[in-house]
Every structure is written in structure tokens, then in C-alpha cells.
Protein backbone atom coordinates (compact mmCIF):
# COMPACT_ATOMS: atom_id res chain seq x y z
CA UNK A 1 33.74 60.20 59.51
CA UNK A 2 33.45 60.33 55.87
CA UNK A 3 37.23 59.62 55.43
CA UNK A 4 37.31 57.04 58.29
CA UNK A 5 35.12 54.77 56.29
CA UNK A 6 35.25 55.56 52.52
CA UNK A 7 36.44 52.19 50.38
CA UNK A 8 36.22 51.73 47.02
CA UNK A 9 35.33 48.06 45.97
CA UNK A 10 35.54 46.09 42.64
CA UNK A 11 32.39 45.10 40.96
CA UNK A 12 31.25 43.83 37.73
CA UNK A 13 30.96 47.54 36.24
CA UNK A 14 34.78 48.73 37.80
CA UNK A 15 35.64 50.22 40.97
CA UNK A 16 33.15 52.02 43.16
CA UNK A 17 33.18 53.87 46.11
CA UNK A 18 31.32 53.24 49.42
CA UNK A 19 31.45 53.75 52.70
CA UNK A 20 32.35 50.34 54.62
CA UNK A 21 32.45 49.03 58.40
CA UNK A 22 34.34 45.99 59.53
CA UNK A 23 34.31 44.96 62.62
CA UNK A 24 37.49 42.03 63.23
CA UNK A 25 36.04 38.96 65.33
CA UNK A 26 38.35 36.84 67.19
CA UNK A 27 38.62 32.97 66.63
CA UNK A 28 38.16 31.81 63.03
CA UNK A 29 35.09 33.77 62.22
CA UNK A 30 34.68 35.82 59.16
CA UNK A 31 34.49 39.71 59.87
CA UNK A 32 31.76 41.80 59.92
CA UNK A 33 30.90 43.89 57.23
CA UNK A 34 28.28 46.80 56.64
CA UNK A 35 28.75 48.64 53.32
CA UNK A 36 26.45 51.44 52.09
CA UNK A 37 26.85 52.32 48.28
CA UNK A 38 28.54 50.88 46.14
CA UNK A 39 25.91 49.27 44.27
CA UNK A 40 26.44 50.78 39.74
CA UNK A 41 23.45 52.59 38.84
CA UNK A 42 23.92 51.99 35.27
CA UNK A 43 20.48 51.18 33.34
CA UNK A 44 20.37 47.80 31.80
CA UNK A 45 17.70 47.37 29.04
CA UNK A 46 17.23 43.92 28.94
CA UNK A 47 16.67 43.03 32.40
CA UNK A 48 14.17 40.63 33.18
CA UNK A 49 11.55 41.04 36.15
CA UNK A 50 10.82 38.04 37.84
CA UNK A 51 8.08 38.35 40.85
CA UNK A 52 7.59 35.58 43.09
CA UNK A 53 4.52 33.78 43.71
CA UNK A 54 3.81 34.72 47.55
CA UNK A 55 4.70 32.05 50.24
CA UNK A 56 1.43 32.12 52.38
CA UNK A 57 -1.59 34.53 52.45
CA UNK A 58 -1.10 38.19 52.85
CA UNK A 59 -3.61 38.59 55.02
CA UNK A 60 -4.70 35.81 57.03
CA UNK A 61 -8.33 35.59 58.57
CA UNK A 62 -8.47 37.01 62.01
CA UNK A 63 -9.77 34.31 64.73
CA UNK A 64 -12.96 36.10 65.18
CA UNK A 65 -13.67 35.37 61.44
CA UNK A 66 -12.89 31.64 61.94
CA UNK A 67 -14.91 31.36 64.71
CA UNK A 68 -18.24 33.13 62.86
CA UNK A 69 -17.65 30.78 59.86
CA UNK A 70 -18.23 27.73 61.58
CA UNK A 71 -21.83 28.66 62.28
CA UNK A 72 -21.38 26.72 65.52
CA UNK A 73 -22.05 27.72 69.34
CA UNK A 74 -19.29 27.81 71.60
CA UNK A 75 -21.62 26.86 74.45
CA UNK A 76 -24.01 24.14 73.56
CA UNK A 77 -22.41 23.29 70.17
CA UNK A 78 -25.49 23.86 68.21
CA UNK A 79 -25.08 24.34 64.43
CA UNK A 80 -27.31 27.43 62.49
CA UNK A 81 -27.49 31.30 63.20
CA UNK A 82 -24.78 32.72 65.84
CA UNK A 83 -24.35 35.84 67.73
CA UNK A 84 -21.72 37.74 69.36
CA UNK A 85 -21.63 38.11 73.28
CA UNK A 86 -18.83 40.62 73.73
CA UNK A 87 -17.86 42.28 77.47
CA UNK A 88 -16.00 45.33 77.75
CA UNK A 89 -13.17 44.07 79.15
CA UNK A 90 -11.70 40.79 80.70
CA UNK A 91 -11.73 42.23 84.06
CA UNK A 92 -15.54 42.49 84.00
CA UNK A 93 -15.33 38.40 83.78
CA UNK A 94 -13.08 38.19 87.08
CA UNK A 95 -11.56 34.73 87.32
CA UNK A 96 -12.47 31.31 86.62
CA UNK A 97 -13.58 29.79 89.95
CA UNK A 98 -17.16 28.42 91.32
CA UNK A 99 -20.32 30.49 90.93
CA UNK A 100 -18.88 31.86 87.51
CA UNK A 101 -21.43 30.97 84.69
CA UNK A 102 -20.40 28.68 81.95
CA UNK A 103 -20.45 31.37 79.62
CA UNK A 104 -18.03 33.61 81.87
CA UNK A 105 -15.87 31.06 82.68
CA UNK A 106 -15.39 29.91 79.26
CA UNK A 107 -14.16 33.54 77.90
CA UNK A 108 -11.90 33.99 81.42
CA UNK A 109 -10.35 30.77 80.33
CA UNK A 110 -9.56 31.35 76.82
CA UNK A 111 -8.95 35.58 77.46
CA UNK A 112 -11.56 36.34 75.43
CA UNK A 113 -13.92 39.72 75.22
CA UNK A 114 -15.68 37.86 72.59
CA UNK A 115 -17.86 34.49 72.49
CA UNK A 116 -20.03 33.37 69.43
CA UNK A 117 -23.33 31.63 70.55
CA UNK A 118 -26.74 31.27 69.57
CA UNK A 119 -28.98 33.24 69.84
CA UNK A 120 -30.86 31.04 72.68
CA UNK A 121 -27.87 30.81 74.65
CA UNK A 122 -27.36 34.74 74.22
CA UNK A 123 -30.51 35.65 75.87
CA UNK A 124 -29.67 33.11 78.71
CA UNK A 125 -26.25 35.29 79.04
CA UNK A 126 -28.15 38.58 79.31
CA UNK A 127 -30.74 37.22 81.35
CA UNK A 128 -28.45 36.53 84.39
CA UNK A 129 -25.83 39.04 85.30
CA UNK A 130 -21.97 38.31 85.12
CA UNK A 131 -19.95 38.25 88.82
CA UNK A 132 -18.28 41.31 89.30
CA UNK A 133 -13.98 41.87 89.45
CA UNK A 134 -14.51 44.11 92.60
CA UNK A 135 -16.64 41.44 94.76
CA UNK A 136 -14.28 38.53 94.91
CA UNK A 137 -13.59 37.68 98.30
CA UNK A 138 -10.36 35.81 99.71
């Protein structure tokens, strides 16, 4: 294999050698080519380091952050202190249809575990019970 694709290519510090894969492509297109090596590993003093200024944030806020930040409720829209109603899973929520509370139907519709509310509207959640996945009937 190693004699199947060794090549030796000119570059700006003389010949070196490589391994190299071209693949021909019909029509007018250029060929493929995958080289590994090749590259002079010759120290050079004076180089000059130039970093980049990143393009966007690293680490963008996750959309439960967002959500807490805007010190709003999801439910009545009321601006102050929020809490987080969270449910196991989305299954626990069944699926949007009559009989579902606001609160569940809101989370089935946006596949959501989490909701941020008040903390008026989260006692309202906890004081009724959420329809279970298993009782649906056709």
C-alpha cells in the first residue's frame, strides 16, 4: 500500500514525500485528491500568530436560561418571581386534546418537560392532577 500511493510533491522548501489518492472524475471536473504528509517541518522564527476574533458565542444560553431571564409566566403572563413546573417525562402529559389543563396542554404542545410560572399558578398545577398517558380512550 505504501508503494501504491507514495508521491513526492514540490513545495516552497523542495520536494517532499507523501502519500497521495486521486480519484479521476469523468466530465470536466477536477480530480480528487487526498494527500497525507507532505507538509516541511522546518522551524521558522519569525512567524507571526494571528488568532481570530470568534464568529458568534462559544457557548450560547440554553432555552431554559432564556426562558428564567424573562421573569415572566408562561401561563398568565405575569411579570416578578417564577418557578419551574417540570414532569418526568412527556408521556406523563399525554396529548393535547379536551379535558387537558392549560398548563398540560401548553408543555404537550411545545414538547416540553419544563414550564416556568409563578408561583400562584404553580400551586394551581399541583393542586389538580395531570390526565394520565394510559387512560386515553379512542
Amino acid at each position: 500500500m505504501a508503494a501504491r500511493y507514495k508521491a513526492a510533491i514540490e513545495t516552497p522548501h523542495g520536494p517532499r514525500t507523501c502519500f497521495e489518492a486521486v480519484r479521476i472524475r469523468e466530465g470536466s471536473q477536477k480530480p480528487l485528491v487526498a494527500r497525507f504528509g507532505g507538509i516541511p517541518l522546518k522551524r521558522r522564527k519569525n512567524a507571526v500568530i494571528i488568532d481570530r476574533a470568534p464568529g458568534r458565542d462559544p457557548y450560547p444560553r440554553k432555552e431554559i436560561i432564556t426562558r428564567l431571564q424573562r421573569n415572566r409566566c408562561e401561563l398568565c403572563q405575569h411579570s416578578g418571581q417564577v418557578q419551574v413546573h417540570h414532569v418526568a417525562r412527556l408521556a406523563d402529559l399525554a396529548y393535547p386534546g379536551p379535558g387537558q389543563p392549560a398548563w398540560a396542554r401548553l408543555m404537550a404542545k411545545r414538547r416540553r418537560k419544563s414550564l416556568v410560572v409563578c408561583p400562584s399558578c404553580h400551586d394551581q398545577i399541583h393542586a389538580e392532577r395531570p390526565p394520565a398517558a394510559n387512560t386515553l380512550t379512542a
